[in-house]
C-alpha atoms as a PDB file:
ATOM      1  CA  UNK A   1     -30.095 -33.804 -96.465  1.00  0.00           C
ATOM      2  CA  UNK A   2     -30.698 -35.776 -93.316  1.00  0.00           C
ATOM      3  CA  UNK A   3     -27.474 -37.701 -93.698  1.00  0.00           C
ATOM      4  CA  UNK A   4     -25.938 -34.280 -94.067  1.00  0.00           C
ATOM      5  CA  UNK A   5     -27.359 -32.289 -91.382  1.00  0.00           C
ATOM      6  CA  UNK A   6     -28.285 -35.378 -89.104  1.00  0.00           C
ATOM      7  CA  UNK A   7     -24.619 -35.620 -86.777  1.00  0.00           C
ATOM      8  CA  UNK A   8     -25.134 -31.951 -85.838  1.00  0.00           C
ATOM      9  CA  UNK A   9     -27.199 -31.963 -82.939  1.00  0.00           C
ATOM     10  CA  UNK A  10     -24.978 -35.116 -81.523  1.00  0.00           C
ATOM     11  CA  UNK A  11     -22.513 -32.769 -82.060  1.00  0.00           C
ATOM     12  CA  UNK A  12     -23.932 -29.889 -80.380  1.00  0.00           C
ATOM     13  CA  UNK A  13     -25.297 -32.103 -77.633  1.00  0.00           C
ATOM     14  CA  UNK A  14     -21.323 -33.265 -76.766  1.00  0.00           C
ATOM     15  CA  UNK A  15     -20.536 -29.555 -76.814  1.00  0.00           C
ATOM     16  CA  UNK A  16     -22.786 -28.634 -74.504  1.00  0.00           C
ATOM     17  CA  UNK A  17     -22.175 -31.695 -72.123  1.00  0.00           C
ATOM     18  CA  UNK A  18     -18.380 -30.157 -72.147  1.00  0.00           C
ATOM     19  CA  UNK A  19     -18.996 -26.832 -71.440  1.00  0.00           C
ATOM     20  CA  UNK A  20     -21.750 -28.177 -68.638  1.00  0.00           C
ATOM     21  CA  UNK A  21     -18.892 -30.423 -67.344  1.00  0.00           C
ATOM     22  CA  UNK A  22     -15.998 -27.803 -67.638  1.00  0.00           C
ATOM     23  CA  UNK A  23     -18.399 -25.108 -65.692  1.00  0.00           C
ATOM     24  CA  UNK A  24     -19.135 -27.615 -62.657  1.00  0.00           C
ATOM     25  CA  UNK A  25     -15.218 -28.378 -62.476  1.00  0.00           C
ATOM     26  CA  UNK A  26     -15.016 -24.735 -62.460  1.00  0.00           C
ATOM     27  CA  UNK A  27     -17.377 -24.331 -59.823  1.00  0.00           C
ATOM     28  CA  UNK A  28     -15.857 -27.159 -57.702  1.00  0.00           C
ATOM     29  CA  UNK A  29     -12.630 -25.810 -57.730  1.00  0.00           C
ATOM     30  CA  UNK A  30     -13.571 -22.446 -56.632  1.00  0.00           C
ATOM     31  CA  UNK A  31     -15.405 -23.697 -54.017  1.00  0.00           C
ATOM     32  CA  UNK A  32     -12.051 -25.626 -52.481  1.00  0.00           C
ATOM     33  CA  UNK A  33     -10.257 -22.838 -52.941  1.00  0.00           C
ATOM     34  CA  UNK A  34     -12.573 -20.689 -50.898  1.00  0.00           C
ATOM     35  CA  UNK A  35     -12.918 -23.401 -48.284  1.00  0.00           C
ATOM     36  CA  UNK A  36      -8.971 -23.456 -48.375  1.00  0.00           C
ATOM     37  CA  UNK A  37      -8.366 -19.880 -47.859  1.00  0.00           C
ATOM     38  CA  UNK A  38     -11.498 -19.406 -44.658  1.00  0.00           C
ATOM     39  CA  UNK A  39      -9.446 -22.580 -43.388  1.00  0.00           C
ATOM     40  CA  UNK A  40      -6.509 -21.397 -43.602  1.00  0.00           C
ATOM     41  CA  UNK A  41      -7.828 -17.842 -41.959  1.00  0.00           C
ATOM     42  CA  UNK A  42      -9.539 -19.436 -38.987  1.00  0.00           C
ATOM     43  CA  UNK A  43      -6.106 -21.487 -38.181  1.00  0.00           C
ATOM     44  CA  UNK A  44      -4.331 -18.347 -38.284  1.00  0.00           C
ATOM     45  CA  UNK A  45      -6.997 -16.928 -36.061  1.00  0.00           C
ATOM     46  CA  UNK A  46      -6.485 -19.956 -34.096  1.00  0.00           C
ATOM     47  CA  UNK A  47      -2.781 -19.789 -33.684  1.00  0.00           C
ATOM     48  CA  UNK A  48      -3.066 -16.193 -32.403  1.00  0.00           C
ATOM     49  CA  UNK A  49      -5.215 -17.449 -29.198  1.00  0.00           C
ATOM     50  CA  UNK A  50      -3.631 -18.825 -26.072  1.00  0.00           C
ATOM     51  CA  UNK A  51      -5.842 -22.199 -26.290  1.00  0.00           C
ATOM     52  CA  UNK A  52      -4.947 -23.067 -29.774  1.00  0.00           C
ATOM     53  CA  UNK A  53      -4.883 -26.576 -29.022  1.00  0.00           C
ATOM     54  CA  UNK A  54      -8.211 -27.008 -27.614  1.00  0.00           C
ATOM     55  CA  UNK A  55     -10.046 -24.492 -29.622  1.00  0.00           C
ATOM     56  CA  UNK A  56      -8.247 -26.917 -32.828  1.00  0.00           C
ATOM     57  CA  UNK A  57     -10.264 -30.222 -30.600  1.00  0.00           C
ATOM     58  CA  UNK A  58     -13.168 -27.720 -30.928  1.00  0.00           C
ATOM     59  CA  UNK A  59     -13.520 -26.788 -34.335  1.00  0.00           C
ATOM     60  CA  UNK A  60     -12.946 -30.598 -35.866  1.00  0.00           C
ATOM     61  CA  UNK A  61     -16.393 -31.112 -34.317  1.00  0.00           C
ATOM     62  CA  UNK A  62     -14.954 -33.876 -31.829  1.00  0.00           C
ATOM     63  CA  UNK A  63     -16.586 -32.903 -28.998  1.00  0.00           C
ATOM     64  CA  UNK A  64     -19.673 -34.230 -29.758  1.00  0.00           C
ATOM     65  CA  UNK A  65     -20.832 -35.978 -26.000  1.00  0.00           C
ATOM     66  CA  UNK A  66     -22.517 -35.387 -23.185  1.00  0.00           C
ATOM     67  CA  UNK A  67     -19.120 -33.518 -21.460  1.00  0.00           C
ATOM     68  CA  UNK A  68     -19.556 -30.756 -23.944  1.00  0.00           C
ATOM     69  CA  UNK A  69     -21.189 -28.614 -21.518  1.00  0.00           C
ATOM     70  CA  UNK A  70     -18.622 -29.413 -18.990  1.00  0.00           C
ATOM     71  CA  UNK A  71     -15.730 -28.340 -21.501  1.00  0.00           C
ATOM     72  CA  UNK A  72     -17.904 -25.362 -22.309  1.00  0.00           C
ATOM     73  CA  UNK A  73     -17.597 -24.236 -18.397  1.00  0.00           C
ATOM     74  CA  UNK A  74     -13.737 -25.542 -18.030  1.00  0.00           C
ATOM     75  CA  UNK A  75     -12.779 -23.143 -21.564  1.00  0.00           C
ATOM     76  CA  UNK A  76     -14.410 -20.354 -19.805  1.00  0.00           C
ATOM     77  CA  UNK A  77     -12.846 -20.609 -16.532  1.00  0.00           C
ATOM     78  CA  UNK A  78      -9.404 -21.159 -17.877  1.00  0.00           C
ATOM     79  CA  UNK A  79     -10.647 -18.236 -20.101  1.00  0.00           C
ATOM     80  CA  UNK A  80     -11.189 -15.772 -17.348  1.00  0.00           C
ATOM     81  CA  UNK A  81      -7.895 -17.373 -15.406  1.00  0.00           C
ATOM     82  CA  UNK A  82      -5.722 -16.200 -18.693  1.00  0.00           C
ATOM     83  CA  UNK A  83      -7.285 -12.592 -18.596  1.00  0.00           C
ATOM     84  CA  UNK A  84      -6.863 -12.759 -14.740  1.00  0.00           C
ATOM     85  CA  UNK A  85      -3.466 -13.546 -14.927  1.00  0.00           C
ATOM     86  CA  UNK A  86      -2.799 -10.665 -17.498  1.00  0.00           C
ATOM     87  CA  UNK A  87      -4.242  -8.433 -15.532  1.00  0.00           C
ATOM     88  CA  UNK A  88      -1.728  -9.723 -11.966  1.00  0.00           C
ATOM     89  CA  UNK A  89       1.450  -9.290 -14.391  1.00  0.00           C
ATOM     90  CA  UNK A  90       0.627  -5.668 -15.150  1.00  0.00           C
ATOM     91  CA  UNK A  91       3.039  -3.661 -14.129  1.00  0.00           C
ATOM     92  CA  UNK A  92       0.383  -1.009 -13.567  1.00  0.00           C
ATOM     93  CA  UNK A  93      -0.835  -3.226 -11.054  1.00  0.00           C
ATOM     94  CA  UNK A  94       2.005  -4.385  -9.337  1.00  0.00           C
ATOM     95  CA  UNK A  95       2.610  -0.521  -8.793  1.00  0.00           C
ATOM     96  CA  UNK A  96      -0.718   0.293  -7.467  1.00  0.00           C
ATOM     97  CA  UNK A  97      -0.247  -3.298  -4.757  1.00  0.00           C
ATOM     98  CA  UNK A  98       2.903  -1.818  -3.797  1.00  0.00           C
ATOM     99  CA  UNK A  99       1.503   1.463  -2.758  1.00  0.00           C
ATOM    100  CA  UNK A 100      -1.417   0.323  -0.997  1.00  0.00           C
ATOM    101  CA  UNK A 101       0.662  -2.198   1.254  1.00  0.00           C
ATOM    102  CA  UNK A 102       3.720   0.151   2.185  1.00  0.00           C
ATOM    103  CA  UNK A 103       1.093   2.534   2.764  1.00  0.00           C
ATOM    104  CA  UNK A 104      -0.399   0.284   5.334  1.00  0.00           C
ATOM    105  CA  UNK A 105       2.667  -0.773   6.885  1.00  0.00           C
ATOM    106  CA  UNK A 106       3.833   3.439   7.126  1.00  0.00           C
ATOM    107  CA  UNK A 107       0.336   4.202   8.369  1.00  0.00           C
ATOM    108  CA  UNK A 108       0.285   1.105  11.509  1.00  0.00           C
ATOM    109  CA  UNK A 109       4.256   1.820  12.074  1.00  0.00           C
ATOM    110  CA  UNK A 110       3.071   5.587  12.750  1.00  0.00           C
ATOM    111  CA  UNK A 111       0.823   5.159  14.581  1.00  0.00           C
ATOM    112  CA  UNK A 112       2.810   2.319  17.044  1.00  0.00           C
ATOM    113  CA  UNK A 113       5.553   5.051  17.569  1.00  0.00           C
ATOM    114  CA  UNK A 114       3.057   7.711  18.395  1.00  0.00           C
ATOM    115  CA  UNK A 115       1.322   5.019  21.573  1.00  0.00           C
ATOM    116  CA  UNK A 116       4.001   2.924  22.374  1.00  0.00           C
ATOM    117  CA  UNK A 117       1.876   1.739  25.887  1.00  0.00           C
ATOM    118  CA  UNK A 118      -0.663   1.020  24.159  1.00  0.00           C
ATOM    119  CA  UNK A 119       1.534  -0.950  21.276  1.00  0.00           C
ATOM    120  CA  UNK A 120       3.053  -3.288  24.179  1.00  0.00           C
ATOM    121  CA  UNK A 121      -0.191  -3.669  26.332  1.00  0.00           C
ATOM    122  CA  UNK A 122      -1.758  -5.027  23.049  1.00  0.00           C
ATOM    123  CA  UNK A 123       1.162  -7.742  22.534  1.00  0.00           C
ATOM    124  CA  UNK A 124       0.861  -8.882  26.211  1.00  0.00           C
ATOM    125  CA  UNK A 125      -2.501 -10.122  25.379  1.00  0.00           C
ATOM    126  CA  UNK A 126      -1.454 -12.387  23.263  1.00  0.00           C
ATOM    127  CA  UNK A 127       0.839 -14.073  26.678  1.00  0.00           C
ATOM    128  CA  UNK A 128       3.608 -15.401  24.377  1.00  0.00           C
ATOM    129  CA  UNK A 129       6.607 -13.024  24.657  1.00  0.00           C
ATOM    130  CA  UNK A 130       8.348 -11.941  28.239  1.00  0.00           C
ATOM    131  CA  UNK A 131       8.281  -8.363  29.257  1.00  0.00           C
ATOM    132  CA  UNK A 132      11.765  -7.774  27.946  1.00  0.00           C
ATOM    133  CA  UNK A 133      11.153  -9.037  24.874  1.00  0.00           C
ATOM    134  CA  UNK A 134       7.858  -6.604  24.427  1.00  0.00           C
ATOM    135  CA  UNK A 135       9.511  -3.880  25.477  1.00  0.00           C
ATOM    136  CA  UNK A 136      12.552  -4.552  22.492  1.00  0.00           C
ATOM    137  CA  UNK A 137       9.541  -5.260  20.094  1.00  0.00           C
ATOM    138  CA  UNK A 138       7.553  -2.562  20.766  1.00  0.00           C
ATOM    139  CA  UNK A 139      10.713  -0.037  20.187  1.00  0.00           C
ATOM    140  CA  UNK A 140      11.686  -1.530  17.238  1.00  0.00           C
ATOM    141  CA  UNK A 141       8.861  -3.277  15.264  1.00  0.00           C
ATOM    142  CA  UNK A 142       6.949   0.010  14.445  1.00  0.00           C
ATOM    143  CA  UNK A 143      10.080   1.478  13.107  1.00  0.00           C
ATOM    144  CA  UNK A 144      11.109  -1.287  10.911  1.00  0.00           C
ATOM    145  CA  UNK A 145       7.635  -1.463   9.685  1.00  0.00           C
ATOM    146  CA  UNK A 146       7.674   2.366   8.395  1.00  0.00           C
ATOM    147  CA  UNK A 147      11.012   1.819   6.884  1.00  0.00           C
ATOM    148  CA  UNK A 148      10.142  -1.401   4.510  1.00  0.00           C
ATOM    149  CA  UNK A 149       6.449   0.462   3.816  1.00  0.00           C
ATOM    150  CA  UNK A 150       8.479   3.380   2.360  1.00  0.00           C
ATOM    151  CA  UNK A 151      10.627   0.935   0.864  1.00  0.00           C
ATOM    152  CA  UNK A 152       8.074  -0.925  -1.500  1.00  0.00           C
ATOM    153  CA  UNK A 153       6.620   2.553  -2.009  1.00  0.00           C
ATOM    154  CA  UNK A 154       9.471   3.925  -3.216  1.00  0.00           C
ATOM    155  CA  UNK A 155       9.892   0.700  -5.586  1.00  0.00           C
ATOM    156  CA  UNK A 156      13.871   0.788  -3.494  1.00  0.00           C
ATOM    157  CA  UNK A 157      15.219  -3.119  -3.032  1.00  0.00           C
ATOM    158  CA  UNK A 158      11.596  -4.129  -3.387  1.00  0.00           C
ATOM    159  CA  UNK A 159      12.648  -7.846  -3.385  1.00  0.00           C
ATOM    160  CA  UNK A 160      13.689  -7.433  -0.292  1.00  0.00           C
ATOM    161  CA  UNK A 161      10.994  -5.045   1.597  1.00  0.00           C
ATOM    162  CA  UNK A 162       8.230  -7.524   0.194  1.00  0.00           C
ATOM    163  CA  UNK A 163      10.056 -10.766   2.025  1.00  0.00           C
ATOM    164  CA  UNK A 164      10.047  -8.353   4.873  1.00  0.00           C
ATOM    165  CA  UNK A 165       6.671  -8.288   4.703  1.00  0.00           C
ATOM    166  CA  UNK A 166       6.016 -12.041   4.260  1.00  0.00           C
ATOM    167  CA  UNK A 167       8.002 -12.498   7.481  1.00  0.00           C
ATOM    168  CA  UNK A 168       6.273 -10.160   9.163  1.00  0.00           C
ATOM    169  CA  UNK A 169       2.887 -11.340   7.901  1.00  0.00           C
ATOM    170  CA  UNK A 170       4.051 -15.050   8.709  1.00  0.00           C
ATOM    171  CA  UNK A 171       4.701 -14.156  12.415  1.00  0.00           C
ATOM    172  CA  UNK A 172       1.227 -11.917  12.868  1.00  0.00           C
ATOM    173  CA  UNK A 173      -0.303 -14.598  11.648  1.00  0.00           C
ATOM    174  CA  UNK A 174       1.274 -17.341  13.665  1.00  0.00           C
ATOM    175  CA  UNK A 175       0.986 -15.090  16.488  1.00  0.00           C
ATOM    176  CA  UNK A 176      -3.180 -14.497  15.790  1.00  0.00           C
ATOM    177  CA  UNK A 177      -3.670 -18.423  15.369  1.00  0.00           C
ATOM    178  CA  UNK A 178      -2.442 -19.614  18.370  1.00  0.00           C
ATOM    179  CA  UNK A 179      -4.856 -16.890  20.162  1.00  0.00           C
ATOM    180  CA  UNK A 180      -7.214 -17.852  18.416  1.00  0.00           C
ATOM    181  CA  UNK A 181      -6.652 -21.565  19.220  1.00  0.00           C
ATOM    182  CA  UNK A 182      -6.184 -21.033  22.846  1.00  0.00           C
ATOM    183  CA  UNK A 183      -9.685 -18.875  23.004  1.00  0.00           C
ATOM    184  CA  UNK A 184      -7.685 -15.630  23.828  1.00  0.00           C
ATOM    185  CA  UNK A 185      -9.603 -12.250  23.215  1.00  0.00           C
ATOM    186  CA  UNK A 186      -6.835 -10.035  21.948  1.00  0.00           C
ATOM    187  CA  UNK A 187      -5.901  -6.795  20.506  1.00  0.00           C
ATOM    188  CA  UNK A 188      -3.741  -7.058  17.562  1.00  0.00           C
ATOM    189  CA  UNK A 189      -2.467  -3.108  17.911  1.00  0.00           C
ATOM    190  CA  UNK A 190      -2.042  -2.854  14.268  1.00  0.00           C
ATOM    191  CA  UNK A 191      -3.595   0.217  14.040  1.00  0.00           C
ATOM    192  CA  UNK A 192      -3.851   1.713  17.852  1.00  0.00           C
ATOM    193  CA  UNK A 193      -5.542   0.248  20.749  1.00  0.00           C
ATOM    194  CA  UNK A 194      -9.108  -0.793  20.759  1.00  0.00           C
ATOM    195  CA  UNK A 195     -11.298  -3.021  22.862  1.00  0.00           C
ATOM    196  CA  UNK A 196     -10.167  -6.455  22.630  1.00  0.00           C
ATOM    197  CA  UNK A 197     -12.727  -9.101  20.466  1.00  0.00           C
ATOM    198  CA  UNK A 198     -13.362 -12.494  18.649  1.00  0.00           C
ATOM    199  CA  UNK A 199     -14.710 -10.426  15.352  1.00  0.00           C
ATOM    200  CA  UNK A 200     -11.497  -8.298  15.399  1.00  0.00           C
ATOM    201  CA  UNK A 201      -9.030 -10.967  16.306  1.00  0.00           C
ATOM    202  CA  UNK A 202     -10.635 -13.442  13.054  1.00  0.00           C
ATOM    203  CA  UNK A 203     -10.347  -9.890  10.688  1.00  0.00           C
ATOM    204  CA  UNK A 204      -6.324  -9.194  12.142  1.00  0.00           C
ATOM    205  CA  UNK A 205      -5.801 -13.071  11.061  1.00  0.00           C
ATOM    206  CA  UNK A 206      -7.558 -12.410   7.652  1.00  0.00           C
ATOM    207  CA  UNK A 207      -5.907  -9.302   7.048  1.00  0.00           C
ATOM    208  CA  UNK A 208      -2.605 -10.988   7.960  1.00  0.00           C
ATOM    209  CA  UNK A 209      -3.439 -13.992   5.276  1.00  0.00           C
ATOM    210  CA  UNK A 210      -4.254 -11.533   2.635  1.00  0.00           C
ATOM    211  CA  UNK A 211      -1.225  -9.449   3.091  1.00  0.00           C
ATOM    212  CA  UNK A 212       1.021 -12.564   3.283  1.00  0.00           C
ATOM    213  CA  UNK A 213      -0.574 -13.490  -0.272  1.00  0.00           C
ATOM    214  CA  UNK A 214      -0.059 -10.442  -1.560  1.00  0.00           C
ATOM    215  CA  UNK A 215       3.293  -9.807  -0.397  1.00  0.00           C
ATOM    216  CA  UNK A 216       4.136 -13.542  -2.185  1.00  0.00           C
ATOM    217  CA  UNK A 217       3.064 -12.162  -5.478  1.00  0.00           C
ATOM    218  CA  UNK A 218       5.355  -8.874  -5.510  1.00  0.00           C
ATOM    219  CA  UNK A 219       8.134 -11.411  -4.274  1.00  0.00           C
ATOM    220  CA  UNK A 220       7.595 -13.299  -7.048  1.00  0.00           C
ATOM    221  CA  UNK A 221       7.324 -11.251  -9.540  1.00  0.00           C
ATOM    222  CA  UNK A 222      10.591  -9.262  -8.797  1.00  0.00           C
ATOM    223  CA  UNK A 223      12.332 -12.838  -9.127  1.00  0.00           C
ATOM    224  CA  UNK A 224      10.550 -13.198 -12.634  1.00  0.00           C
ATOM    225  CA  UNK A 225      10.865  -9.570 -13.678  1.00  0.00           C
ATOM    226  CA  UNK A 226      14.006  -8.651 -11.308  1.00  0.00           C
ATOM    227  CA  UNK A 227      11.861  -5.437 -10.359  1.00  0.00           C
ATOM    228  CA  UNK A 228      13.905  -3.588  -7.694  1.00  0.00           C
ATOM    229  CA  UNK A 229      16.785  -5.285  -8.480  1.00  0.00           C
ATOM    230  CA  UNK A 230      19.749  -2.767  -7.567  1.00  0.00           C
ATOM    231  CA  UNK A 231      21.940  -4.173 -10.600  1.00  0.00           C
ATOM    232  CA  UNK A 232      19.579  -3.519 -13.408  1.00  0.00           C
END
C-alpha cells in the first residue's frame, strides 16, 4: 500500500508548484500590461501639451540635481508665457486693443481741432520745428490722427492705420526724449493744454512707448493673420 499510494503527494506537490507558478506568470503579465496601457496614456497625455519634450525629461526621473528647483521656476514661467501668448493672439483681444487705441487717437485728434492755439503753443515748447512748420502740423496732425483712429476702429486697412500709428508714436517719442534730454519742461498737447511739467512730460514719453508697443503687435499680427487685408 505505501508503494501504491506513496508517489501521490509528489505528485500533488508538482501540481500545485504549477498552478503556483502559472498564477504568478499570470499575475506578472497583468501587471505589464497595466503598466503598458497607464504608459501609454500618460504619453498621449504628454503629446497633447505644448512642452512635450521637457515634461518627457521630467517624467524619466532625470532631473534628479540640485537645478530641479530652477527648472521647476523656468517650466512655470514658460508656462504662464504659453497661456500669455494665447491670450495676445485672441482675436477677441486684438479687437478690444484696436478700439481702445483708435479711440485715443479720435479722442486727442478732437480735441486738437477744437484748440488749435493751444495745439501749436504746446509744440513750440518743445523748440524743434519753425513756425511754419507748426502752423502745417498743427492743421493737419489732429486730422490725420482722427482719420487712422477711426480706421483701426473700424477694423478698415488696419495694416496700414496701425504703422500709422507706430510712426506717429516713433516721432512723439523722439520728440519727448530729446526734451527730456535737454531739461525742457513741456506740454505734449495730446489731450488739450495744461501746465507744462517733468511728471507729465516722463508719462507723454511712457504713454508714447506703450502705444508704439502696442501698435507693433496689431502690425504684426495683420502680417501673420492678414487682418484688414483689403484682398481677403
Amino acid at each position: 500500500m505505501a508503494g501504491v499510494h506513496g508517489p501521490v503527494p509528489e505528485n500533488r506537490r508538482k501540481l500545485h508548484d504549477e498552478k503556483t507558478d502559472s498564477a504568478t506568470k499570470k499575475s506578472k503579465n497583468a501587471q505589464r500590461e497595466s503598466g503598458t496601457a497607464d504608459y501609454a496614456n500618460e504619453t498621449d497625455n504628454r503629446r497633447k501639451s505644448p512642452f512635450a519634450r521637457f515634461e518627457n525629461i521630467w517624467s524619466l526621473h532625470l532631473i534628479r540635481c540640485d537645478f530641479y528647483p530652477l527648472l521647476t521656476v523656468l517650466y512655470r514661467v514658460f508656462s504662464c508665457i504659453f497661456v500669455a501668448m494665447k491670450f495676445l493672439n485672441n482675436q477677441w483681444f486684438l479687437l478690444g486693443l484696436r478700439i481702445i487705441i483708435g479711440g485715443i487717437f479720435v479722442y486727442a485728434g478732437i480735441t486738437k481741432i477744437q484748440n488749435p492755439q493751444a495745439f501749436a503753443d504746446s509744440i513750440a515748447t518743445f523748440q524743434m520745428l519753425p513756425p511754419q512748420v507748426t502752423n502745417i502740423v498743427t492743421l493737419g496732425l489732429p486730422p490725420f490722427e482722427v482719420l487712422i483712429g477711426l480706421m483701426l476702429i473700424a477694423g478698415w486697412h488696419v495694416r496700414a492705420s496701425s504703422l500709422a500709428v507706430i510712426g506717429l508714436s516713433v516721432v512723439f517719442g523722439i520728440a519727448l526724449g530729446q526734451a527730456i534730454a535737454r531739461g525742457l519742461v513741456v506740454d505734449c498737447g495730446c489731450f488739450g493744454s495744461g501746465e507744462p511739467s517733468i511728471l507729465k512730460t516722463w508719462a507723454s514719453f511712457g504713454r508714447a512707448v506703450i502705444l508704439l508697443i502696442c501698435s507693433l503687435w496689431i502690425y504684426m499680427q495683420c502680417l501673420l493673420l492678414q487682418i484688414g487685408d483689403p484682398k481677403k
